[in-house]
Structure formats: C-alpha cells, structure tokens
N, C-alpha and C. Protein backbone atom coordinates (compact mmCIF):
# COMPACT_ATOMS: atom_id res chain seq x y z
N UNK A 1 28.25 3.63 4.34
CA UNK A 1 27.54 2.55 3.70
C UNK A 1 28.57 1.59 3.12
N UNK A 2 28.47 0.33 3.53
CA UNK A 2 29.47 -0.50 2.77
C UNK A 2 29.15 -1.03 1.35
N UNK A 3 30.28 -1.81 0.64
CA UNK A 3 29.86 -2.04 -0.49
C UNK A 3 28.76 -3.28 -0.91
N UNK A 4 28.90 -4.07 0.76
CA UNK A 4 28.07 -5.18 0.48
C UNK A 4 26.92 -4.83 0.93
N UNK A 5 26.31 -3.86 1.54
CA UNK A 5 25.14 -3.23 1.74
C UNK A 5 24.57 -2.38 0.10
N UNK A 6 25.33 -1.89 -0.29
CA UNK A 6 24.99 -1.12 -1.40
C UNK A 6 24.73 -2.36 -2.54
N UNK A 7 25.76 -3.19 -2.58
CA UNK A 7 25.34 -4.84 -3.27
C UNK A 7 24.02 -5.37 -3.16
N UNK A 8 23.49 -5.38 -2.16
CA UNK A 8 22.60 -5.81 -1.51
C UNK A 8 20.86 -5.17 -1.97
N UNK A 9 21.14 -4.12 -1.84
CA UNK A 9 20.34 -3.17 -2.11
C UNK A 9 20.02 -2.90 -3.29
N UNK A 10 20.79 -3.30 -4.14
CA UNK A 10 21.45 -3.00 -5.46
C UNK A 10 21.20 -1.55 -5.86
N UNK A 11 22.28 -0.42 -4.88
CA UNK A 11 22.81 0.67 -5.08
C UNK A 11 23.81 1.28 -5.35
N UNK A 12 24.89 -0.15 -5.74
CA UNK A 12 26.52 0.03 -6.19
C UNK A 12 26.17 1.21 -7.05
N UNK A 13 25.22 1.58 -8.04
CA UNK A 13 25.38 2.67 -9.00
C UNK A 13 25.79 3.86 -8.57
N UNK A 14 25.07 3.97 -6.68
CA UNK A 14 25.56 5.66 -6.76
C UNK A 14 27.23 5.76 -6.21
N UNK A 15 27.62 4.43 -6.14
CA UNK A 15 29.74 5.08 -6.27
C UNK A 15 29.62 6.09 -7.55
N UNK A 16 29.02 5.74 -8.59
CA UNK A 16 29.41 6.35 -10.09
C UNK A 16 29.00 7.76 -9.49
N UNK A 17 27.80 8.11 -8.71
CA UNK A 17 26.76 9.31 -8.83
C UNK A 17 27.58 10.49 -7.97
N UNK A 18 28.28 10.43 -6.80
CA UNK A 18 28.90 11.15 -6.30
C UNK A 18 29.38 12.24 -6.70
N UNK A 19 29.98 12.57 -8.15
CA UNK A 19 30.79 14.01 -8.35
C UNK A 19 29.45 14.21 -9.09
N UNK A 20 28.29 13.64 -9.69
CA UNK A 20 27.06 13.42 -10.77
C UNK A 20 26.31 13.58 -10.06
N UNK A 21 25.36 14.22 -8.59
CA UNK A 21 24.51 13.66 -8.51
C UNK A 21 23.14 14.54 -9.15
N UNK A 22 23.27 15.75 -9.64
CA UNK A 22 22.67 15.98 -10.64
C UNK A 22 21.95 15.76 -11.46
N UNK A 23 22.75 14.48 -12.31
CA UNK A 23 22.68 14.17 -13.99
C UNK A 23 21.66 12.74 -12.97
N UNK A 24 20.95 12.59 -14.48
CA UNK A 24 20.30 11.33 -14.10
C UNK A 24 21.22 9.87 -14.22
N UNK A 25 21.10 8.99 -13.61
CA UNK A 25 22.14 7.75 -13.55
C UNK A 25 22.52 6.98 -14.93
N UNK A 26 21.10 6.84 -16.04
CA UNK A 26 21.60 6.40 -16.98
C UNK A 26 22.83 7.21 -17.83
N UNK A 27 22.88 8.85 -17.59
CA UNK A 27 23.83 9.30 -17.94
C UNK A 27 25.19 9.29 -17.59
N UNK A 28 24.92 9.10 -16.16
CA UNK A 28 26.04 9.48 -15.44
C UNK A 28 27.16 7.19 -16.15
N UNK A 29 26.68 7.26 -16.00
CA UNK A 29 26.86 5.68 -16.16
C UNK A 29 27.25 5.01 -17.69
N UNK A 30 26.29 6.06 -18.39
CA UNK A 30 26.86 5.80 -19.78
C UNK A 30 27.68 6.80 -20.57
N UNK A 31 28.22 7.47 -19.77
CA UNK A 31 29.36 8.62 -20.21
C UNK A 31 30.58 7.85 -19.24
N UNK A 32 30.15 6.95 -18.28
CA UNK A 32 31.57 6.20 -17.96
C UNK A 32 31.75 4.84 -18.06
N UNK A 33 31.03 4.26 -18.86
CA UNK A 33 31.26 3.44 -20.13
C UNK A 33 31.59 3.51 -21.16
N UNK A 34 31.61 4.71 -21.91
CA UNK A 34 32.51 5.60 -22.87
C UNK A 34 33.71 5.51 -22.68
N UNK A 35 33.56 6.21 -21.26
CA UNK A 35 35.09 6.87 -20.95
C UNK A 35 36.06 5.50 -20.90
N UNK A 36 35.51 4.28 -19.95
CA UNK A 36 36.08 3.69 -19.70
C UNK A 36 36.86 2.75 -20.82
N UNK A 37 35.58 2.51 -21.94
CA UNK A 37 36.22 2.00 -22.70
C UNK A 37 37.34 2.64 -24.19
N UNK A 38 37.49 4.07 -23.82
CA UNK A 38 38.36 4.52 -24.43
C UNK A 38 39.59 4.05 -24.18
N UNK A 39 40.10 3.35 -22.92
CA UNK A 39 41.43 2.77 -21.91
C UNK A 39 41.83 1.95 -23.09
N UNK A 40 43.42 1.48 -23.02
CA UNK A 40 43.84 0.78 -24.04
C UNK A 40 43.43 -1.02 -23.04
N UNK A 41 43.30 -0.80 -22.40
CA UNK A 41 42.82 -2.24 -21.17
C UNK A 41 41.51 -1.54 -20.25
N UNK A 42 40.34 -1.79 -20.81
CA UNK A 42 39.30 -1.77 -20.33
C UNK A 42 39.05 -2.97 -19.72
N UNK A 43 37.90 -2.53 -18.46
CA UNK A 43 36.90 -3.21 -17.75
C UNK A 43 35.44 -2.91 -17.35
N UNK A 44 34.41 -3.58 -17.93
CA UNK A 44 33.16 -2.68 -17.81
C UNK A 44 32.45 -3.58 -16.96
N UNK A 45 32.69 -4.15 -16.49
CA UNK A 45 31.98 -4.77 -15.82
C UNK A 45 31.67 -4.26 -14.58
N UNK A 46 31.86 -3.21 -13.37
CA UNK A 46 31.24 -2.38 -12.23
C UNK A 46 30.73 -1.83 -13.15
N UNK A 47 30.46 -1.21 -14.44
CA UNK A 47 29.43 -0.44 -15.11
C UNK A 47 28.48 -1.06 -15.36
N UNK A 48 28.46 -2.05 -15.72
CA UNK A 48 27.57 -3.02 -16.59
C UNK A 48 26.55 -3.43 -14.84
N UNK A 49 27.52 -3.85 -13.89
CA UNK A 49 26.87 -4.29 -12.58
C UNK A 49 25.64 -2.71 -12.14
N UNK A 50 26.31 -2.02 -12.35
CA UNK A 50 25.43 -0.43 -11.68
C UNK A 50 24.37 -0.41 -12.99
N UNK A 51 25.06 -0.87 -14.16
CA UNK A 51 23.23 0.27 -15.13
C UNK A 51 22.55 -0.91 -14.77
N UNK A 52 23.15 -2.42 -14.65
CA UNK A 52 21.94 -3.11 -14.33
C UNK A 52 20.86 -3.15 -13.66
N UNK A 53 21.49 -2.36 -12.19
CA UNK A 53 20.64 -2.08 -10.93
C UNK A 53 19.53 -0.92 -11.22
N UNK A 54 20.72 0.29 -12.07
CA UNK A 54 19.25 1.04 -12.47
C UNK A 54 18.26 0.56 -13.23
N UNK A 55 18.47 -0.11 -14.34
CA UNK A 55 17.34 -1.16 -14.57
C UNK A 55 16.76 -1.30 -14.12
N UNK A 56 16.55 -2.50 -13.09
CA UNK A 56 16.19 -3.13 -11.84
C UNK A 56 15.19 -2.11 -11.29
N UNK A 57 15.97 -1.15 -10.68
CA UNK A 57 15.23 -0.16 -10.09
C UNK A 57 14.12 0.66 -10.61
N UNK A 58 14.04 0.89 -12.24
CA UNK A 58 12.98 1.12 -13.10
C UNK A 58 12.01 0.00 -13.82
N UNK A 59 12.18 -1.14 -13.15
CA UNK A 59 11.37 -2.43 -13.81
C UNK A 59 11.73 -2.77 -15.05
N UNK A 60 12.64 -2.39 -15.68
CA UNK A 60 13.13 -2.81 -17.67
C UNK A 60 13.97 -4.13 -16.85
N UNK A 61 13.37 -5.42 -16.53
CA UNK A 61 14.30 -6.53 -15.80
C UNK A 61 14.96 -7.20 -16.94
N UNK A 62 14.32 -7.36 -18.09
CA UNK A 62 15.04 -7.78 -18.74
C UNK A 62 16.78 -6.66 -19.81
N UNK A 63 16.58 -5.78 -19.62
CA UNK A 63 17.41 -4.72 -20.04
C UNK A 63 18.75 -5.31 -18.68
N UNK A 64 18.31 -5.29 -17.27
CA UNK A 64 19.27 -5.30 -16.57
C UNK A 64 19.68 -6.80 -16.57
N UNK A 65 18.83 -7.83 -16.63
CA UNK A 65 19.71 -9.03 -16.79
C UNK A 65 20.59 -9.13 -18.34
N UNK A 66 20.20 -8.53 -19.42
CA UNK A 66 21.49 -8.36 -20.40
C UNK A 66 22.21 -8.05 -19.99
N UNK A 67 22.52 -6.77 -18.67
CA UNK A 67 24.15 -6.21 -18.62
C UNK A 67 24.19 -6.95 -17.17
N UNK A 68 24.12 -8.17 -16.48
CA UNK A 68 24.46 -8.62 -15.48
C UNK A 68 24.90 -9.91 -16.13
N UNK A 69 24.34 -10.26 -17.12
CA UNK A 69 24.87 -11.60 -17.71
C UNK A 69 26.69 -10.84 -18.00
N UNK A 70 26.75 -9.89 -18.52
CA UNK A 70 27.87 -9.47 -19.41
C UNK A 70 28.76 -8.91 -17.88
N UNK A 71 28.67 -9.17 -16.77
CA UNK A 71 29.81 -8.80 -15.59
C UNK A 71 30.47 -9.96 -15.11
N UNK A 72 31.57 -10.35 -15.14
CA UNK A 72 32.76 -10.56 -14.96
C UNK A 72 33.68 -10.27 -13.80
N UNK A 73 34.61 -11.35 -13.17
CA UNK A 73 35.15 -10.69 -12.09
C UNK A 73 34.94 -10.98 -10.91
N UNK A 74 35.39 -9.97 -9.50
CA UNK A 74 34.48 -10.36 -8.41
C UNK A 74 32.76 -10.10 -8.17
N UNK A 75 32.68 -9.69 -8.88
CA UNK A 75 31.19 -9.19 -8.76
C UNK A 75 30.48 -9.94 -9.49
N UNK A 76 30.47 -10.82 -10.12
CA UNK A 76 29.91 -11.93 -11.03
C UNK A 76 28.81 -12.79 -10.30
N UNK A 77 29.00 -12.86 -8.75
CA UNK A 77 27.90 -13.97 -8.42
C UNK A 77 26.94 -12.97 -7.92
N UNK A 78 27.61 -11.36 -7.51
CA UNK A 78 26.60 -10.59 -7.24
C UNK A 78 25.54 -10.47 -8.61
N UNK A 79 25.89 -10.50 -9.92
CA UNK A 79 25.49 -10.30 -10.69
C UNK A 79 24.01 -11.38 -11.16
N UNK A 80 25.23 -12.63 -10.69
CA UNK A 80 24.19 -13.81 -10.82
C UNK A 80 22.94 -13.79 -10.32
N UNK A 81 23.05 -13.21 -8.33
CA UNK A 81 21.96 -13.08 -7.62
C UNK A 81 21.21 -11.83 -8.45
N UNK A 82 21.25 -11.15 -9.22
CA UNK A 82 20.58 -10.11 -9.10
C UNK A 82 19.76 -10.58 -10.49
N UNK A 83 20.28 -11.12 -11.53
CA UNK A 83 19.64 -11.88 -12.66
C UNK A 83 18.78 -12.83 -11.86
N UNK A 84 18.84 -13.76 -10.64
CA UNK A 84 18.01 -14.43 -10.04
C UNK A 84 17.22 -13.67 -9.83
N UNK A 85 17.08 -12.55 -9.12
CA UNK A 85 15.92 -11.39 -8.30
C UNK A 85 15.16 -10.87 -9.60
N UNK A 86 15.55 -10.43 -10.46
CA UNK A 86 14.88 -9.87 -11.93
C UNK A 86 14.06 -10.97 -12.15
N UNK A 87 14.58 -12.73 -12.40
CA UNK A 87 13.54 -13.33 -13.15
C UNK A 87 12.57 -13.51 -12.28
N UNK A 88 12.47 -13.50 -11.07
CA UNK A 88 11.70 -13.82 -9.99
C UNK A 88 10.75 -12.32 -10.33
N UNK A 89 11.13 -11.43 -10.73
CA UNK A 89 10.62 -10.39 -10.75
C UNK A 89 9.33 -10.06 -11.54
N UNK A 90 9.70 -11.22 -13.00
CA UNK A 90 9.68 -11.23 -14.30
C UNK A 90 8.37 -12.68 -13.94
N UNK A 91 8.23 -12.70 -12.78
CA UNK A 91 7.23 -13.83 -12.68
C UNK A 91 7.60 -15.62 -12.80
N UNK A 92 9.22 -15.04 -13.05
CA UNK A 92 10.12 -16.68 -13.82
C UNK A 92 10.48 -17.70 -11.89
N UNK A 93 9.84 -17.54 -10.89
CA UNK A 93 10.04 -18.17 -9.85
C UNK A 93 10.98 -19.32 -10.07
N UNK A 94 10.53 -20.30 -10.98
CA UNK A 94 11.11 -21.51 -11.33
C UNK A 94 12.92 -21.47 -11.84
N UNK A 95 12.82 -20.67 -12.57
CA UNK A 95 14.04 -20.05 -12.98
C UNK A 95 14.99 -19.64 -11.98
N UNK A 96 14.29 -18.59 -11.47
CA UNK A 96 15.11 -17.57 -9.92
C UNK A 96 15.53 -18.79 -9.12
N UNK A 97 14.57 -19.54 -8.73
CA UNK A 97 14.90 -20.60 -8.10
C UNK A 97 15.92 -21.31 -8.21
N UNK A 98 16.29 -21.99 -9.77
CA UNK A 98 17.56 -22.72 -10.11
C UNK A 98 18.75 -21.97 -9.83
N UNK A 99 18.11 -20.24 -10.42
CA UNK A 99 19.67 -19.60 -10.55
C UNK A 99 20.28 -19.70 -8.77
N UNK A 100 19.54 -19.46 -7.66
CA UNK A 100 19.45 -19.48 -6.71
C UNK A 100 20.03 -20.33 -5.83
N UNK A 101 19.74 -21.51 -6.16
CA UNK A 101 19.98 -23.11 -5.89
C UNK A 101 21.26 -23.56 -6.27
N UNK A 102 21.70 -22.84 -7.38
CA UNK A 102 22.48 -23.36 -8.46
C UNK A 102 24.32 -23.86 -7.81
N UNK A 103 24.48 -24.88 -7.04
CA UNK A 103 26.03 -24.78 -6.58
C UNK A 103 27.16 -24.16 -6.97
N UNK A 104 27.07 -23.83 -8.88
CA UNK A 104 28.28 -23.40 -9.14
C UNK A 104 28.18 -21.93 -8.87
N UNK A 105 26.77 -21.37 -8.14
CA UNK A 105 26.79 -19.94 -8.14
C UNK A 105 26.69 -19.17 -6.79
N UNK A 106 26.52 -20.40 -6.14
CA UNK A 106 26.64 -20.16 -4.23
C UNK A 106 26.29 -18.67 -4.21
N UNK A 107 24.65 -18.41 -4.52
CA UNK A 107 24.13 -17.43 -4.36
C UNK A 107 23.19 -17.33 -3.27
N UNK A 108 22.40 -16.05 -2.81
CA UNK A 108 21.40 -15.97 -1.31
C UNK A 108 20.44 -15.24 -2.15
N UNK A 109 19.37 -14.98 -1.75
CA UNK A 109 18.68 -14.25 -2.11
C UNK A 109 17.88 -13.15 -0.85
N UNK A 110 18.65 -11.76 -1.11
CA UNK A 110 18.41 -11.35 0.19
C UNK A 110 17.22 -10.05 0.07
C-alpha cells in the first residue's frame, strides 16, 4: 500500500498501528505523541495528520480538523484536503468548496 493511497483514504494512521495492532488507535497514537514529544526537537505533525483521520473515521469532524489545522510540513496540503472533506462532511459545502478551490492550497478532492 503506498503512502499516497493510505493519504487518500485517510489511513496514514495504521503506519503508527503495525507493532499496536491490538491497542485501539486513539491509544496507540497518543502514547506516540507523548513519546514523541519527550525528543529535545520534536515533530508532531504525522501524529496530529493520523489522530485526525481517526477522527474522521469516527465522525468527531470537528476534533479532526483541530489536529489537521495544527500539521505542518509535507503533509500540510494533505491536511488541508482533509479539513476540506470534514467541512463538507459537517454540511459546510460552501466552505469545503473554498478550501478546495483555494490556489494557495492546490488541493483535489478525492
């Protein structure tokens, strides 16, 4: 499975789930947001991109567009599209639409 398929899908979370697949995802995810930010140079943003999706994937859309606003990086316009897909989700069409449209965010909606 590639990463832009798993992007897509918005299943980047189960990279985290692999040695986890056990534990449920919000755990697995927020014990490596812990971890991660114990680092003297943290980056949370692939965390922040994955709990978003579980979000997503449990309907709390607004829970996952808080931690997609907060990703950073290369994954930032993935993030963007996926805050587009939530408000669209959220009934906000008009919104999804701009974020969608938006040139500085050269997003698809797939």
């Amino acid at each position: 499975m590639t990463v832009e398929y798993q992007l897509t899908k918005k299943k980047y979370y189960e990279t985290f789930m692999q040695e986890n697949e056990n534990q449920p995802p919000v755990k697995v995810l927020g014990q490596a947001y812990y971890e991660e930010q114990q680092k003297e140079w943290y980056d949370l943003s692939l965390i922040r991109l994955a709990q978003g999706e579980v979000y997503f994937h449990n309907q709390d859309f607004e829970s996952a567009i808080f931690k997609w606003e907060n990703v950073n990086g290369e994954f930032k316009l993935w993030a963007k599209k996926n805050t587009a897909d939530a408000h669209y989700e959220l009934g906000l069409s008009t919104l999804a639409e701009e974020l969608y449209l938006s040139p500085s965010k050269r997003i698809q909606k797939y």
